[in-house]
C-alpha atoms as a PDB file:
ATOM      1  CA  UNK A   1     -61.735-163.421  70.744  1.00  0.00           C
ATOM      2  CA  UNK A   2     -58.955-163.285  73.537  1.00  0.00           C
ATOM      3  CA  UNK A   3     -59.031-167.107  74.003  1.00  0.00           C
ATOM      4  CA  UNK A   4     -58.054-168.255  70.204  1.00  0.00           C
ATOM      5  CA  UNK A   5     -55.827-164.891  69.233  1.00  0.00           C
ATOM      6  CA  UNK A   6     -53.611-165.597  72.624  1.00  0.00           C
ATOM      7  CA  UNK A   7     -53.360-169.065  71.815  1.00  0.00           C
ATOM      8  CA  UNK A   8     -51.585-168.460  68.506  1.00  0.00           C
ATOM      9  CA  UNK A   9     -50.267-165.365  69.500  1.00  0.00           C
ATOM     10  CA  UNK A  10     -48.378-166.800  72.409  1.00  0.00           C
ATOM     11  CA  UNK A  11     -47.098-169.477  70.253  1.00  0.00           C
ATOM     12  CA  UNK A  12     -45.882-166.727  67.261  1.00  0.00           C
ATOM     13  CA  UNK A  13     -44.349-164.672  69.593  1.00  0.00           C
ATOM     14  CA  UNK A  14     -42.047-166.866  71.066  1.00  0.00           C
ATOM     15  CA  UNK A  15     -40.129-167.232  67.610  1.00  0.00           C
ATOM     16  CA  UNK A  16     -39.671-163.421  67.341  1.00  0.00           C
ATOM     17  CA  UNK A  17     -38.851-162.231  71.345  1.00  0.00           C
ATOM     18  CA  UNK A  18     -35.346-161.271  71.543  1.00  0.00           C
ATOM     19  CA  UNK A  19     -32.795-162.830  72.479  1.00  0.00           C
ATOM     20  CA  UNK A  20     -29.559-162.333  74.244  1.00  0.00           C
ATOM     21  CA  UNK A  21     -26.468-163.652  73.685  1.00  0.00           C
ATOM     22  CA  UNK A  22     -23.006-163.177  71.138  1.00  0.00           C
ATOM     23  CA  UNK A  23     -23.972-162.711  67.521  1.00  0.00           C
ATOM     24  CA  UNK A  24     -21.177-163.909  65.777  1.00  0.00           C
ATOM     25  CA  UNK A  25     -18.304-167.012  67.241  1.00  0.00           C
ATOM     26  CA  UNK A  26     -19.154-165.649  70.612  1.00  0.00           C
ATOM     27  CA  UNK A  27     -18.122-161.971  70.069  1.00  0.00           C
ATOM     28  CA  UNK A  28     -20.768-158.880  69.925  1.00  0.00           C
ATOM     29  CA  UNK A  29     -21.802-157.726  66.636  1.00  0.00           C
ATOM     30  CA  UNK A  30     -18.584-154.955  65.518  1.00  0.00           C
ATOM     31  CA  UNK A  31     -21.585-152.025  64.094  1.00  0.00           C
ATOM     32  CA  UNK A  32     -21.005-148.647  65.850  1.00  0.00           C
ATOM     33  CA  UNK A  33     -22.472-145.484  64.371  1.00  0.00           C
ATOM     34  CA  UNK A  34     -22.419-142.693  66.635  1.00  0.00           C
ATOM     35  CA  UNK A  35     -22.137-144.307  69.698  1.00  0.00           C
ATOM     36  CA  UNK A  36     -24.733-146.372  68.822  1.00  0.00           C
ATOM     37  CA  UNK A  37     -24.993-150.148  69.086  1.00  0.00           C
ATOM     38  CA  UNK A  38     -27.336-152.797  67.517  1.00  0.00           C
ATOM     39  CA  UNK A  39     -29.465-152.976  70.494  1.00  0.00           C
ATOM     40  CA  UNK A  40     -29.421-149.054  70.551  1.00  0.00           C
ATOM     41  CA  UNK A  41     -31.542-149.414  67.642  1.00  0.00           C
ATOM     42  CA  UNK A  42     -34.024-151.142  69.259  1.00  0.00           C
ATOM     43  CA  UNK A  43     -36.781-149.524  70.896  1.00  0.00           C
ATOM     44  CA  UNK A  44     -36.717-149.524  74.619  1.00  0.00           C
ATOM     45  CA  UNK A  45     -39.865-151.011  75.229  1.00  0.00           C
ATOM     46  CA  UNK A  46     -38.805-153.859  73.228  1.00  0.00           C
ATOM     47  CA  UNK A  47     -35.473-154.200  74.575  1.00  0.00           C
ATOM     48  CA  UNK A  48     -34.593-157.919  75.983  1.00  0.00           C
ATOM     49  CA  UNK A  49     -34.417-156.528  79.458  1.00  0.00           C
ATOM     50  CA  UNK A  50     -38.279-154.958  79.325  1.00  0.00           C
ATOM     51  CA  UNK A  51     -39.281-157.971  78.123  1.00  0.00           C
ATOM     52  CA  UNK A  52     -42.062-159.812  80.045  1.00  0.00           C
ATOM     53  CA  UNK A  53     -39.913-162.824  81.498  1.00  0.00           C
ATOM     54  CA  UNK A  54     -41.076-166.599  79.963  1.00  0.00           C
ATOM     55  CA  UNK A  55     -42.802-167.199  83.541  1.00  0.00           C
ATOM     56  CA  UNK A  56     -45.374-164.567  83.055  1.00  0.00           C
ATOM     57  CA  UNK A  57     -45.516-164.858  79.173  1.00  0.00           C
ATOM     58  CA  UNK A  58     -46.941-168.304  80.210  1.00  0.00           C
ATOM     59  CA  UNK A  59     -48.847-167.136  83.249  1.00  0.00           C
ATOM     60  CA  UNK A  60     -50.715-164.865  80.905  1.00  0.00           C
ATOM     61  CA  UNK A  61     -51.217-167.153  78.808  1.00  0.00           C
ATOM     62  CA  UNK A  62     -52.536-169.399  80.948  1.00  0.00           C
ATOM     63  CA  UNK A  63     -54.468-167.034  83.134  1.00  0.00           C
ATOM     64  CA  UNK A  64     -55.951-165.613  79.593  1.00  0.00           C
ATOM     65  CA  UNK A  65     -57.635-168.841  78.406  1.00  0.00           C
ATOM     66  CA  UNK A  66     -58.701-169.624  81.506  1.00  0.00           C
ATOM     67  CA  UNK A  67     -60.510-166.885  82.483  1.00  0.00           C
ATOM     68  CA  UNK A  68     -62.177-166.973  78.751  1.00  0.00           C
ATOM     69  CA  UNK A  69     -63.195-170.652  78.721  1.00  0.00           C
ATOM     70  CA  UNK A  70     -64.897-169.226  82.663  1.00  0.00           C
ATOM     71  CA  UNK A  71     -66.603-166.555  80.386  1.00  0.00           C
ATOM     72  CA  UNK A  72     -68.186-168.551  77.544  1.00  0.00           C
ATOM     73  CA  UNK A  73     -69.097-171.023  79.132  1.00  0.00           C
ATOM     74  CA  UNK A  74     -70.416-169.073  82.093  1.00  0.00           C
ATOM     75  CA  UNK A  75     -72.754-167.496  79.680  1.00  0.00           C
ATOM     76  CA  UNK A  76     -73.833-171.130  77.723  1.00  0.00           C
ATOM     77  CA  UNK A  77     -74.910-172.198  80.794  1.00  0.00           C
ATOM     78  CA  UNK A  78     -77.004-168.976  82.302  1.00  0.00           C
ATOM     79  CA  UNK A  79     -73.751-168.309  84.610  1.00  0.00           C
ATOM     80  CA  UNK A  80     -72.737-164.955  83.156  1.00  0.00           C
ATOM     81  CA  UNK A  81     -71.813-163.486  86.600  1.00  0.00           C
ATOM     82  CA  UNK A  82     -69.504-166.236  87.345  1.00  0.00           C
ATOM     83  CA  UNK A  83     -67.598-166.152  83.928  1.00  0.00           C
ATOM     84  CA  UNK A  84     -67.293-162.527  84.980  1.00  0.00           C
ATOM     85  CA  UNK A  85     -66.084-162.821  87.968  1.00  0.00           C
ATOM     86  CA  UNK A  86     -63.296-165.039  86.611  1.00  0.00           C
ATOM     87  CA  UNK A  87     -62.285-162.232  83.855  1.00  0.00           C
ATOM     88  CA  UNK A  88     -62.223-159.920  86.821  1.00  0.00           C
ATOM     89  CA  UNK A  89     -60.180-162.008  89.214  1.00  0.00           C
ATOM     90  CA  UNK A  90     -57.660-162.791  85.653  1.00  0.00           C
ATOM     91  CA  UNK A  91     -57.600-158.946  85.353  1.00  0.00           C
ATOM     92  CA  UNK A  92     -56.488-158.160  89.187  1.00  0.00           C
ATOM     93  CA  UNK A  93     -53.751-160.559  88.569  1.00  0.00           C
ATOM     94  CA  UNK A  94     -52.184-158.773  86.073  1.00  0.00           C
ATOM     95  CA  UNK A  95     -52.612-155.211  87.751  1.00  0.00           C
ATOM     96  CA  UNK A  96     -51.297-156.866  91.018  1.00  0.00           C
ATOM     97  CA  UNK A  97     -47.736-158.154  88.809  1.00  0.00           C
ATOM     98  CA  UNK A  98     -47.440-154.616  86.576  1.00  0.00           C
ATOM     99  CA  UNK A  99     -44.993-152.903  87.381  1.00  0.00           C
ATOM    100  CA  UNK A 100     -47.492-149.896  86.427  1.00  0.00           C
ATOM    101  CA  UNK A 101     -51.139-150.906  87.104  1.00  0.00           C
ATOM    102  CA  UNK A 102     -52.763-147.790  87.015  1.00  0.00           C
ATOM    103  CA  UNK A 103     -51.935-147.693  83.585  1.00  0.00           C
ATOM    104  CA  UNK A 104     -52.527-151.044  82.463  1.00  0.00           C
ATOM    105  CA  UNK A 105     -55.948-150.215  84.269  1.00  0.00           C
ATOM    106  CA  UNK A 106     -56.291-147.628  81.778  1.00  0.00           C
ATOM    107  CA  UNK A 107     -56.168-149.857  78.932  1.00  0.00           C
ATOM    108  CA  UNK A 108     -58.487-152.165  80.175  1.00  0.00           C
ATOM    109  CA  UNK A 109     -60.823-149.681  80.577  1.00  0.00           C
ATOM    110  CA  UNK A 110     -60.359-148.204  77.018  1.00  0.00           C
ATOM    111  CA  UNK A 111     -60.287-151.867  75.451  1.00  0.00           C
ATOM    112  CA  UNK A 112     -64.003-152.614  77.112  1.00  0.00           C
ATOM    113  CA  UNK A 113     -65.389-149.130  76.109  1.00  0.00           C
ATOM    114  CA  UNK A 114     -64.087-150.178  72.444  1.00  0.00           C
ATOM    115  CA  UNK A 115     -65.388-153.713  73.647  1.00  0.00           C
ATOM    116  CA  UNK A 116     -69.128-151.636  74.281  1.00  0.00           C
ATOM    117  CA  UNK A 117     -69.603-150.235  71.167  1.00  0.00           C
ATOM    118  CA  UNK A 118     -68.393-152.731  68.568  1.00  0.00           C
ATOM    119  CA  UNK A 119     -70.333-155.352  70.052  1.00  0.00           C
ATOM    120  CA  UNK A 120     -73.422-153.676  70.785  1.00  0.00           C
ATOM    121  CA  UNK A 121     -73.359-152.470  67.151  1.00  0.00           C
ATOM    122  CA  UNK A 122     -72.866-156.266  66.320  1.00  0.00           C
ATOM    123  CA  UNK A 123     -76.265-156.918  68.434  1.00  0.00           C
ATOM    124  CA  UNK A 124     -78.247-154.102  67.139  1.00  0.00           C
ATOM    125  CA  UNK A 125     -77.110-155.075  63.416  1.00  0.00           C
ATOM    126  CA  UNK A 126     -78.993-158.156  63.760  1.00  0.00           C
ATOM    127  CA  UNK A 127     -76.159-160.617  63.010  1.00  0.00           C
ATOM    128  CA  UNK A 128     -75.622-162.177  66.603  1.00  0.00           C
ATOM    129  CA  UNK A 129     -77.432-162.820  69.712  1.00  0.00           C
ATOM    130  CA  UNK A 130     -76.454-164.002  73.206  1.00  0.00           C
ATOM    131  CA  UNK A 131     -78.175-166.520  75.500  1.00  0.00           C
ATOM    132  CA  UNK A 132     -77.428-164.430  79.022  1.00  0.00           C
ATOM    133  CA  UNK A 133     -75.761-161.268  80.745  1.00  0.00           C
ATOM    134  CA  UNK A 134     -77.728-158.643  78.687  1.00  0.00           C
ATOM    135  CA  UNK A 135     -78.538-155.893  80.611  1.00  0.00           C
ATOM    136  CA  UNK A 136     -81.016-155.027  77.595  1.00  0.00           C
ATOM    137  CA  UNK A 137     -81.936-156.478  74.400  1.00  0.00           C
ATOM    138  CA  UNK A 138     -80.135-153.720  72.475  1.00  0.00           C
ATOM    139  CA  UNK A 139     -76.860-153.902  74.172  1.00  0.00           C
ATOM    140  CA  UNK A 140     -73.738-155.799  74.376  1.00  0.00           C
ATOM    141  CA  UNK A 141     -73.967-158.812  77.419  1.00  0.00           C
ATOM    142  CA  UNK A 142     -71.471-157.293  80.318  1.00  0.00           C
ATOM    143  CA  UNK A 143     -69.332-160.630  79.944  1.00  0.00           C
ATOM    144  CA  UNK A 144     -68.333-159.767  76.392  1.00  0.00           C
ATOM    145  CA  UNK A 145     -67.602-156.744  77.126  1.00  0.00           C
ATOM    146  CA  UNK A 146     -65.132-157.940  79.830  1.00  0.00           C
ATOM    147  CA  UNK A 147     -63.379-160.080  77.560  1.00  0.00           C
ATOM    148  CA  UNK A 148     -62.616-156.928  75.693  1.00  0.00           C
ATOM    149  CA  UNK A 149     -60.455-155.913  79.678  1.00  0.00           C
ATOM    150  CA  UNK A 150     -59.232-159.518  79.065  1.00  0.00           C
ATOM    151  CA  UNK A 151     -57.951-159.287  75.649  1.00  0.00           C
ATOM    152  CA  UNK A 152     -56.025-155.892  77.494  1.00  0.00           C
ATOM    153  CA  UNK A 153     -53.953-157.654  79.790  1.00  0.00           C
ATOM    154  CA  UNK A 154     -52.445-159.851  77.128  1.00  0.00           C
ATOM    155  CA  UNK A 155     -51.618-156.759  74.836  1.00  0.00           C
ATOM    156  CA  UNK A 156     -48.260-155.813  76.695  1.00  0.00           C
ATOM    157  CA  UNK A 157     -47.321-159.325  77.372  1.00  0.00           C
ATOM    158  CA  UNK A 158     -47.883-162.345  75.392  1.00  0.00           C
ATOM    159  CA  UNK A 159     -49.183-159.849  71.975  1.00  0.00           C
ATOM    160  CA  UNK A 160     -46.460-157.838  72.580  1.00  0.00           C
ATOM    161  CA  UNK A 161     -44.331-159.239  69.765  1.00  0.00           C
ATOM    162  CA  UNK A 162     -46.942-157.556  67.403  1.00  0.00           C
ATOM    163  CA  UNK A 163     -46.187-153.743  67.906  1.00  0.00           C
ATOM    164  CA  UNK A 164     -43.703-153.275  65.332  1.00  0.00           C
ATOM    165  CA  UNK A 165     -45.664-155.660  62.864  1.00  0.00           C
ATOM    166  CA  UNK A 166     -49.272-153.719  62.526  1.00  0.00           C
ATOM    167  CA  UNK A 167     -49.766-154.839  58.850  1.00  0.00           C
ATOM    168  CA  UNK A 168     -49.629-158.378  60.623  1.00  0.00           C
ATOM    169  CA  UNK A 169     -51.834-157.639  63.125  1.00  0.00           C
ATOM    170  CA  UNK A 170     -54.562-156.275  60.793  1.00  0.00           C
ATOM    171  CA  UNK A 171     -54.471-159.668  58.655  1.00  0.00           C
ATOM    172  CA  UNK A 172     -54.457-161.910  62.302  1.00  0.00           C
ATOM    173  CA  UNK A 173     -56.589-159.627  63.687  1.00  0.00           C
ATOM    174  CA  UNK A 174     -59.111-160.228  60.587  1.00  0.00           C
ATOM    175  CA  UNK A 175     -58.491-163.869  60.400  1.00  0.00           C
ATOM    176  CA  UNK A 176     -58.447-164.795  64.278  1.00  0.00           C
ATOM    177  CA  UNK A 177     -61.316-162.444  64.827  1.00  0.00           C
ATOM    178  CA  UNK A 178     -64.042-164.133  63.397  1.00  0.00           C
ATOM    179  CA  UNK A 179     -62.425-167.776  63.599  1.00  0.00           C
ATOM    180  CA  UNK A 180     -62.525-167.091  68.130  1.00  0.00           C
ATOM    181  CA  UNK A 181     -66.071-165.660  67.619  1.00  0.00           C
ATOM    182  CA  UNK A 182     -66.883-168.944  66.109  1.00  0.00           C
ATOM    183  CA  UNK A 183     -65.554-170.595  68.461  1.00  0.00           C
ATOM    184  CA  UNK A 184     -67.396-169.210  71.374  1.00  0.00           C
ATOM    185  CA  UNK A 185     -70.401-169.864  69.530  1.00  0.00           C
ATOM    186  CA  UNK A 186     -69.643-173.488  69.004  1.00  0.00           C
ATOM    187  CA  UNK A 187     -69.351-173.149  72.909  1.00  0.00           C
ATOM    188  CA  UNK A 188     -72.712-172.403  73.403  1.00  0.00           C
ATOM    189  CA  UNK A 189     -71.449-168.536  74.140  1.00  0.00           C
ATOM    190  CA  UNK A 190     -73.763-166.829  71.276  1.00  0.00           C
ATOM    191  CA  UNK A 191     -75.179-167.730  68.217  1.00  0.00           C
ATOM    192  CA  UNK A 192     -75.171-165.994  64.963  1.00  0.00           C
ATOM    193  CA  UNK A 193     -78.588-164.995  63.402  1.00  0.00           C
ATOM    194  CA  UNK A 194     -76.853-164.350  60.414  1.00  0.00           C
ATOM    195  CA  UNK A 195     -73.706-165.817  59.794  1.00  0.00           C
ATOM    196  CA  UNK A 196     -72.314-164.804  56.777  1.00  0.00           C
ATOM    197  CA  UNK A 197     -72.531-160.991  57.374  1.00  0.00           C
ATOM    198  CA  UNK A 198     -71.616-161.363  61.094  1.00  0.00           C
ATOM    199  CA  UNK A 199     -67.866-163.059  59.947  1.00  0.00           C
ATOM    200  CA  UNK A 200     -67.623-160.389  57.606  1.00  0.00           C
ATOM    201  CA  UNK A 201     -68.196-157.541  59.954  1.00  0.00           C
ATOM    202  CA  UNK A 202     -66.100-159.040  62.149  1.00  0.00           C
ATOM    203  CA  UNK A 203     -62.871-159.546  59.956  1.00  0.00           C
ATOM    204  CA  UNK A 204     -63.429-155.558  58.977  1.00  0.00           C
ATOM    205  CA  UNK A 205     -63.678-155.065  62.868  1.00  0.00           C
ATOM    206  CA  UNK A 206     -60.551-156.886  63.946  1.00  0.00           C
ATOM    207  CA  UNK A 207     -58.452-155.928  60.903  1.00  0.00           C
ATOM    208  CA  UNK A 208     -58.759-152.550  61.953  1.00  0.00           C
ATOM    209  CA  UNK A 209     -59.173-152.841  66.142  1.00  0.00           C
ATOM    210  CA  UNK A 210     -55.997-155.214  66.713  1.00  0.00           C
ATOM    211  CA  UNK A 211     -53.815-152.726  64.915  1.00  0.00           C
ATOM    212  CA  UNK A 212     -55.119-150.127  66.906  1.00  0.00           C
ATOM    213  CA  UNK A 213     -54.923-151.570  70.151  1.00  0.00           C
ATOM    214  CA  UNK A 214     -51.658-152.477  69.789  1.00  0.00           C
ATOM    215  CA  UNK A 215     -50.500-148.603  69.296  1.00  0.00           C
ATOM    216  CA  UNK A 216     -52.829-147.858  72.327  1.00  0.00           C
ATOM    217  CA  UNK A 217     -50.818-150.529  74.471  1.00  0.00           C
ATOM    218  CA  UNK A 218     -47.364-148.326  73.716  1.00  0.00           C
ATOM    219  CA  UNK A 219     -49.153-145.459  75.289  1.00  0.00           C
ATOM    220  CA  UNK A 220     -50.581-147.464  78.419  1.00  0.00           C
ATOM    221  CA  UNK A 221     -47.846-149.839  78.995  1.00  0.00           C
ATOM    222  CA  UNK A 222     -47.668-150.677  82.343  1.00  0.00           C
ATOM    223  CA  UNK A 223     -45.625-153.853  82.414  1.00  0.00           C
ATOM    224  CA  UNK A 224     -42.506-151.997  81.213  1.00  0.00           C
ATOM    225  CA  UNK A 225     -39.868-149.746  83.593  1.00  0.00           C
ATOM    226  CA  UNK A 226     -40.272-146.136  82.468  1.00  0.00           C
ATOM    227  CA  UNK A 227     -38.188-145.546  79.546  1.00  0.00           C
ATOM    228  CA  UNK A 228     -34.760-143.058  81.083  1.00  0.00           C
ATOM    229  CA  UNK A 229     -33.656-140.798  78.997  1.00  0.00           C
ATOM    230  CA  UNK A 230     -30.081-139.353  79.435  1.00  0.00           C
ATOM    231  CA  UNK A 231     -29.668-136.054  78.622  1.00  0.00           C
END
């Protein structure tokens, strides 16, 4: 999933980061309400200066499809443990550069427990199966379930564009989805025993999961400054 949905994410979300700079023949925008300014009315952790900076929106980016290509084809070729190991090192990377990491650690963590159960439902439903890095037949292969942690570390940085548009992530999240699971698949990653249901449960999955774990990335944002308050 992480590979494909960071590769158009990353591209989308350069068009709607913000932007310094005058609005209007080089003078500031004249709105005051209040005390308030235009960029008042943006929320903090989207302000331009808690932005991620281009450098590590790329690094991410980079890092991210790296460490997935590590993964999938790690597990095509009866390597799961290396793939792994990749997603791992990706995912100390970002910890090491948050400005927070305990709490980007925290979202990894809740991203591969949601990682767990959707995909070992997907296994136990029948409608995929995995060549390597099952620790049993009935569950999820540990590699998958890391890409979940790797999906995480793009949430606050290169998907971060997406937190005031949820309706938007629901329909990439449903379209992307399935369209990365084929991918992987193509890859040599897992195969689909049933097709046709599996793409299906999948969009359902991601329509609803990439919504949520963009609200859950708010909550555990660790790239960010603390918001200050003034009182």
């Amino acid at each position: 999933m992480v590979g494909a949905l960071a590769a158009v994410l990353y591209v989308r979300g350069r068009a709607f980061r913000l932007r310094r700079g005058p609005a209007l023949v080089g003078q500031p925008l004249p709105v005051r309400a209040s005390g308030m300014t235009v960029l008042s009315l943006v929320p903090p952790a989207l302000a331009p200066s808690h932005l991620p900076s281009r450098t590590r929106l790329l690094a991410n980016f980079v890092v991210s499809q790296l460490a997935w290509f590590a993964a999938v084809l790690g597990a095509a070729h009866q390597r799961p443990v290396v793939g792994t190991l990749c997603v791992v090192v990706a995912i100390g990377w970002h910890l090491s550069v948050s400005v927070r990491p305990a709490r980007e650690a925290r979202l990894v963590l809740v991203a591969c427990l949601l990682g767990f159960a959707v995909e070992t439902a997907m296994v136990r439903l029948g409608h995929v199966a995995y060549p390597s890095g099952q620790l049993g037949a009935q569950f999820a292969p540990y590699w998958m379930v890391a890409l979940w942690g790797l999906l995480a570390i793009a949430l606050n940085v290169t998907m971060r564009w997406l937190r005031p548009h949820l309706w938007l992530a629901a329909a990439l999240g449903a379209v992307v989805g399935p369209a990365a699971f084929a991918s992987g698949v193509r890859l040599g990653g897992a195969e689909f025993v049933h097709e046709v249901p599996a793409l299906l449960t999948l969009a359902l999955v991601w329509g609803v999961l990439l919504p949520l774990l963009m609200r859950l990335s708010v909550y555990f944002d660790g790239v960010s400054p603390d918001r200050v308050t003034h009182g």
